[in-house]
Protein backbone atom coordinates (compact mmCIF):
# COMPACT_ATOMS: atom_id res chain seq x y z
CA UNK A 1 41.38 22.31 -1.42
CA UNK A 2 44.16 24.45 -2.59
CA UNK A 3 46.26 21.81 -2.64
CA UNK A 4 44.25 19.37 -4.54
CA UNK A 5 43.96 21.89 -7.59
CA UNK A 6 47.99 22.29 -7.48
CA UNK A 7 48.20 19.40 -7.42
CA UNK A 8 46.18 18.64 -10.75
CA UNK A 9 48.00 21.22 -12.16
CA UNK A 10 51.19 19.92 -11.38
CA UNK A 11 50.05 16.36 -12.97
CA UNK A 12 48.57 18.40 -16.17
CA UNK A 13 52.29 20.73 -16.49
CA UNK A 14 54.62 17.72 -15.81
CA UNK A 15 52.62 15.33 -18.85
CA UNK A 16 55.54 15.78 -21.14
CA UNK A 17 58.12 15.14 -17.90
CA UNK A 18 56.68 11.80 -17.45
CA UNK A 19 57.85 10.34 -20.80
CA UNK A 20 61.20 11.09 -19.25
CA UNK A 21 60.61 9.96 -15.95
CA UNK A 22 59.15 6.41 -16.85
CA UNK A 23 61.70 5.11 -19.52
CA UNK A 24 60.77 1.96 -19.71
CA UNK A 25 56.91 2.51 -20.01
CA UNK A 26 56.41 5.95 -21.52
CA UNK A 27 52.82 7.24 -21.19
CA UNK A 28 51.22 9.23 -24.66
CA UNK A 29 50.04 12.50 -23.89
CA UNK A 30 46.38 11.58 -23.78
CA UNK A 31 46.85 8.96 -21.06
CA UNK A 32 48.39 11.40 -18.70
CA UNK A 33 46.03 13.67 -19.94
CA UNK A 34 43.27 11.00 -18.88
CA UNK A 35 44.73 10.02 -15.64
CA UNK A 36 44.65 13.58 -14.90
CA UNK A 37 41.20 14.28 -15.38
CA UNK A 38 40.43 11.46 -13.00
CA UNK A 39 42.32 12.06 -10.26
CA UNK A 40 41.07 15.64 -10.06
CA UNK A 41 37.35 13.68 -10.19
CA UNK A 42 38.79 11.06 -7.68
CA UNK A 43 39.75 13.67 -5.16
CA UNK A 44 36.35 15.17 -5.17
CA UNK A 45 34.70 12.42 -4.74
CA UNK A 46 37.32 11.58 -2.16
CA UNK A 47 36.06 14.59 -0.45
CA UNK A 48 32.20 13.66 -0.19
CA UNK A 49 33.00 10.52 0.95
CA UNK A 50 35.33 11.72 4.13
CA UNK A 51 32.54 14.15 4.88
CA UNK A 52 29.81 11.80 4.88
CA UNK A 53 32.34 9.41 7.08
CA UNK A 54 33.21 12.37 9.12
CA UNK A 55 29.21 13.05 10.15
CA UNK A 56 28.97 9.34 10.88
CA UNK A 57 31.89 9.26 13.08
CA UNK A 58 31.12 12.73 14.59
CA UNK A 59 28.95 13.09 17.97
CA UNK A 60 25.67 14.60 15.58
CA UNK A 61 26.03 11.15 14.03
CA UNK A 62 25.66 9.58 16.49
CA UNK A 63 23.30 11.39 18.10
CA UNK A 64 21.15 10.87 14.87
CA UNK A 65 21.60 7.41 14.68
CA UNK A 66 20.36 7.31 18.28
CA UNK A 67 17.49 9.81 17.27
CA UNK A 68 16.54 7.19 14.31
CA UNK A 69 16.79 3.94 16.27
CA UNK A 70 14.38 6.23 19.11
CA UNK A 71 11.93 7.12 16.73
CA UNK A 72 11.60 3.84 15.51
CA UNK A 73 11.22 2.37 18.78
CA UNK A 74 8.76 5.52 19.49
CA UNK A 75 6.98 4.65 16.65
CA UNK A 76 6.54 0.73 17.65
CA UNK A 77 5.74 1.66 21.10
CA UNK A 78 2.52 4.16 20.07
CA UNK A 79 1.63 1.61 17.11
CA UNK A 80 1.51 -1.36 20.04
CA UNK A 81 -0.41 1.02 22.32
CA UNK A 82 -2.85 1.90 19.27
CA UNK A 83 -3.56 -1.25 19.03
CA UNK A 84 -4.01 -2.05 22.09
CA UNK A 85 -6.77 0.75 21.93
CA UNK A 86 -8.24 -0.07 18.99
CA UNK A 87 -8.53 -3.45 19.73
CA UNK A 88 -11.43 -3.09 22.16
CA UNK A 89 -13.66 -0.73 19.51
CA UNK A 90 -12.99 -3.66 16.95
CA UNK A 91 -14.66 -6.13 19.95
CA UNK A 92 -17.52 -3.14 19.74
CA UNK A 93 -17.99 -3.03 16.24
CA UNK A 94 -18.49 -6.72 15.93
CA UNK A 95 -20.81 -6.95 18.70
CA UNK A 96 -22.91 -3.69 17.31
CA UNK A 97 -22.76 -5.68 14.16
CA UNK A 98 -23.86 -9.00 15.74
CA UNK A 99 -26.57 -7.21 17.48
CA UNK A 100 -28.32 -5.54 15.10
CA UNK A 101 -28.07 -9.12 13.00
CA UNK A 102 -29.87 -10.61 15.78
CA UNK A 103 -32.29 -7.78 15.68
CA UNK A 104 -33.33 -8.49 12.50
CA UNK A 105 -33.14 -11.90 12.49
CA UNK A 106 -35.65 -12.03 15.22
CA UNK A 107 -37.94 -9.55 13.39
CA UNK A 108 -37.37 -11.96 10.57
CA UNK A 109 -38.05 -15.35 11.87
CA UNK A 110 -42.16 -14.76 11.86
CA UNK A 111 -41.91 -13.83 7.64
CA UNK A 112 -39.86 -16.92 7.47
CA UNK A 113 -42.76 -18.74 9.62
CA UNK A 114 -45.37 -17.50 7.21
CA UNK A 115 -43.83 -18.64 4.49
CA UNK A 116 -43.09 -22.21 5.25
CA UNK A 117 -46.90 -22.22 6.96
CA UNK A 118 -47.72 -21.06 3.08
CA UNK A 119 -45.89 -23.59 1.23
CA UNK A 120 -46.91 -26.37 3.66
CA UNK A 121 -50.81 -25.38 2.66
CA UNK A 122 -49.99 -25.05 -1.21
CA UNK A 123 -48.22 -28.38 -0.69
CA UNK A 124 -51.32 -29.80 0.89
CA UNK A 125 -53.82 -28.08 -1.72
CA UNK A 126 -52.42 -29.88 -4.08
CA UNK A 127 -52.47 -33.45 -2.75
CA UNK A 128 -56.13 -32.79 -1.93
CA UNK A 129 -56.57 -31.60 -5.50
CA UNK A 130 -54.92 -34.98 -6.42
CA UNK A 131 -56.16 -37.57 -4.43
CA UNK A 132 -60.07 -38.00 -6.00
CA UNK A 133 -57.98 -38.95 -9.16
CA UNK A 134 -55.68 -41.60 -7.22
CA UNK A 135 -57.40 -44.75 -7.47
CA UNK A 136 -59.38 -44.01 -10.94
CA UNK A 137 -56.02 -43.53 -11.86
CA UNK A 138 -54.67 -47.67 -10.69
CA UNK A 139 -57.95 -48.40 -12.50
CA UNK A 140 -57.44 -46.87 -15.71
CA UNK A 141 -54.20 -46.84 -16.08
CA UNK A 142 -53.55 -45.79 -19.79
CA UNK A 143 -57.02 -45.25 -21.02
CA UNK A 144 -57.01 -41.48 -19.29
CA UNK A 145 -53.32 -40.68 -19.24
CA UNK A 146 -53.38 -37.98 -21.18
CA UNK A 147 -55.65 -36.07 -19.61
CA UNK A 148 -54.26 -36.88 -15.95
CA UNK A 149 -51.02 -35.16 -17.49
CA UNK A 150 -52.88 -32.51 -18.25
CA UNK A 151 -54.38 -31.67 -15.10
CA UNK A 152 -51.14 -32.67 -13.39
CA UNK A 153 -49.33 -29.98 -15.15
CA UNK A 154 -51.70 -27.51 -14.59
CA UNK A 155 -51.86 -28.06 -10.95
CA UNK A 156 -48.19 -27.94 -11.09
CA UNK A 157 -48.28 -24.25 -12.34
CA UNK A 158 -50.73 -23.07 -10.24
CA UNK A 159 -48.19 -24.42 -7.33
CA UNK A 160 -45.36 -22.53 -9.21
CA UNK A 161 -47.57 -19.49 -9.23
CA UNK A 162 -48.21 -19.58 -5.53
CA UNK A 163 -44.53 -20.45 -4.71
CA UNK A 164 -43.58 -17.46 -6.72
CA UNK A 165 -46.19 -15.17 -5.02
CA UNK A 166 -44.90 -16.17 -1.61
CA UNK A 167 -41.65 -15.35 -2.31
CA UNK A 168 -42.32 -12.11 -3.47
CA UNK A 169 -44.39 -10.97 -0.76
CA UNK A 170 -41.67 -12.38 1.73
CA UNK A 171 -39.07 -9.85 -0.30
CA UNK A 172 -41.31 -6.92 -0.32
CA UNK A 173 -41.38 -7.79 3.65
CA UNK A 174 -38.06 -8.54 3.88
CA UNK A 175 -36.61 -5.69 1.96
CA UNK A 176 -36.69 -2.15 4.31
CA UNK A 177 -35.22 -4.47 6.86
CA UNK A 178 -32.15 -5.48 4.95
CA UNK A 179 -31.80 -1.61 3.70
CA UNK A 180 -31.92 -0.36 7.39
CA UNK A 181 -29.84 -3.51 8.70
CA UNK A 182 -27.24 -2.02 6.15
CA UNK A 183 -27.49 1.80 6.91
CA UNK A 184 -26.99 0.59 10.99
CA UNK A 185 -23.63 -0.88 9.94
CA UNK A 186 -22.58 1.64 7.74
CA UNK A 187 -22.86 3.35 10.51
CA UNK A 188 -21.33 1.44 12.77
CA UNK A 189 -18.06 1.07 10.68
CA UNK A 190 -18.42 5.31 9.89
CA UNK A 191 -17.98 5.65 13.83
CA UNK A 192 -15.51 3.60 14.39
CA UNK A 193 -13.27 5.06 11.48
CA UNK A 194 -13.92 8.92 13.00
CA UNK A 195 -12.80 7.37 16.53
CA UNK A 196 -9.37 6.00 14.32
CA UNK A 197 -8.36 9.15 13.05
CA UNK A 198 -7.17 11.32 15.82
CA UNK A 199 -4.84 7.86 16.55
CA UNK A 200 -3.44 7.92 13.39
CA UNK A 201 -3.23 11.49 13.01
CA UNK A 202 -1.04 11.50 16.33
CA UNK A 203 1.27 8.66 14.96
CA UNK A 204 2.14 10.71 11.55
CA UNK A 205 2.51 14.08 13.28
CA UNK A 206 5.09 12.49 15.75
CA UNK A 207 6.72 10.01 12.83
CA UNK A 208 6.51 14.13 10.53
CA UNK A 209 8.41 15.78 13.60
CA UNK A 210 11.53 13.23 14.17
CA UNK A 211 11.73 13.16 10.43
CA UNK A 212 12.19 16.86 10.19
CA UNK A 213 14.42 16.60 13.62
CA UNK A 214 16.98 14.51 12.09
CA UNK A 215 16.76 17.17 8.50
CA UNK A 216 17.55 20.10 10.29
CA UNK A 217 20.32 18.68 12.34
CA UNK A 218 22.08 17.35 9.24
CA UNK A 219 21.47 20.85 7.29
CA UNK A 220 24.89 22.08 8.43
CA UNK A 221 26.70 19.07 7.15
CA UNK A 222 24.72 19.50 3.90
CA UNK A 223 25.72 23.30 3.58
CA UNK A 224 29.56 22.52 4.45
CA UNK A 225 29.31 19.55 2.05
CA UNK A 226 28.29 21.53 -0.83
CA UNK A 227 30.51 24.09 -0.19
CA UNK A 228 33.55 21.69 -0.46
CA UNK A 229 32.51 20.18 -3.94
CA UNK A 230 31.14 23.52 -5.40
CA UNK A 231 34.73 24.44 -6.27
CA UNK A 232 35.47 21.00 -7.96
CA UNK A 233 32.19 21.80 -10.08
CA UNK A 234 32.98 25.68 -10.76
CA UNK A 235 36.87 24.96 -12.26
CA UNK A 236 35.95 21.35 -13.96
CA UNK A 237 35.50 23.25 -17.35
CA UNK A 238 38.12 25.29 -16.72
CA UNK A 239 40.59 22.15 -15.95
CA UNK A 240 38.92 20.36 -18.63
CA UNK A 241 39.96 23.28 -21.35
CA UNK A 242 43.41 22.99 -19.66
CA UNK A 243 43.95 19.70 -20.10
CA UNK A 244 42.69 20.14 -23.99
CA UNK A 245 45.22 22.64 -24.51
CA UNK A 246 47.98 20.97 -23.26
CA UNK A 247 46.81 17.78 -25.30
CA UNK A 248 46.63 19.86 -28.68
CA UNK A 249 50.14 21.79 -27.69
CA UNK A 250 51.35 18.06 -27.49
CA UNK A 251 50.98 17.84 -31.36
CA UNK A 252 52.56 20.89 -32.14
C-alpha cells in the first residue's frame, strides 16, 4: 500500500518533468494532473478486485462454492422429499372433499326428487285445467279467443307462481346443507395447511442456516477487504488537494 501512495506522489511531483520527458507529445499540467487522479483510483480498485479473486481462488472459496452448490442440492433434495410427503395429504384432501360432496349429494337427491315430482303435478294441473276447453276451442275458433287468452294467461301465472314456490322451498332446504358442506372443507383445507407448516418451516430454517454459514465464513475477507481500501478513501481528499495545488502552482 505504501508503495502505491509513492507512487502517486511520484506521478503528481514529476507533472512538470514529463513535458521534458515526452518531447514530441508534451502533456498540459491538467492531463497529468488527471491521469494521476486515476491511477491512484485504478490501483484501488485494482486492489478489490485481486482480493475478491484471491477468496475465489483460495481454499474458503472453494469450500464456499462447494457449501453453495450443497445447499442447493440440500435444498432440492428436502423440496423433492416434501413433496413426496405432501403429495399423499393432497390425495386426502381431495377425497375428504369428494366425500363430503357425495354426502350431500345423497342427502340432496330426495329435495331434487320432490321437486321434479312437484313440477310434473303443476305440469299436469294445468293440462287438466286445459283440456274441457280443447275441443270448444276447434269449434269456435275465433268467436271466444279472447277470452281463452285470458284464461290461458292466467293459468300460466298461477304455474309461474307454483314454479317459483318450489324453488324456494327447495333453497330454504337446500341452504344449511351448502353452508355446512362449505364449513367441512374449510376445514379440510385449514388442516391440511397446519400439517404444511412444520415442512416448510424446516426448509427455511435449513435454507436461513447455510445462508448465514457461508456470511460468517466470508466475514474475514470482508474485514481484510475494507481494511485495504479504507486508506485509499481516508487520503483521497488529501491527494485530491495535492493534485489542486500542484495544478494552481502550474500557473504561477
Amino acid at each position: 500500500m505504501k508503495l502505491l501512495v509513492v507512487t502517486l506522489a511520484f506521478l503528481v511531483a514529476s507533472g512538470s518533468q514529463a513535458s521534458i520527458l515526452w518531447q514530441d507529445e508534451p502533456k498540459s499540467n491538467i492531463e497529468v494532473m488527471t491521469d494521476a487522479f486515476w491511477e491512484y483510483v485504478r490501483r484501488a480498485t485494482q486492489t478489490a478486485e485481486d482480493t475478491v479473486e484471491t477468496i475465489k481462488k483460495s481454499e474458503l472459496g472453494q469450500e464456499i462454492n462447494t457449501m453453495i452448490v450443497q445447499s442447493a442440492a440440500s435444498a432440492n433434495d428436502y423440496a423433492g422429499r416434501l413433496t413426496d410427503r405432501v403429495g399423499p395429504m393432497v390425495v386426502l384432501l381431495r377425497q375428504s372433499i369428494m366425500e363430503e360432496l357425495t354426502d350431500v349429494n345423497a342427502k340432496l337427491i330426495p329435495f331434487a326428487d320432490e321437486l321434479n315430482k312437484k313440477m310434473k303435478q303443476n305440469v299436469l294441473e294445468l293440462q287438466q285445467s286445459l283440456s274441457p276447453y280443447a275441443d270448444e276451442l276447434r269449434e269456435k275458433v275465433g268467436q271466444n279467443a279472447g277470452e281463452l287468452i285470458k284464461m290461458l294467461s292466467a293459468n300460466s301465472k298461477e304455474l309461474q307462481e307454483k314454479v317459483d314456490q318450489n324453488f324456494k322451498e327447495l333453497q330454504q332446504k337446500v341452504n344449511p346443507y351448502a353452508e355446512k358442506l362449505r364449513e367441512k372443507i374449510n376445514q379440510h383445507i385449514e388442516e391440511f395447511q397446519k400439517k404444511l407448516v412444520p415442512y416448510t418451516e424446516t426448509l427455511q430454517s435449513r435454507l436461513f442456516e447455510k445462508v448465514q454459514e457461508v456470511r460468517l465464513n466470508l466475514a474475514p475477507y470482508a474485514e481484510d477487504l475494507q481494511d485495504k481500501l479504507t486508506p485509499y478513501a481516508d487520503k483521497l481528499p488529501e491527494k485530491l488537494q495535492s493534485l489542486w495545488a500542484s495544478f494552481r502552482q502550474s500557473f504561477n
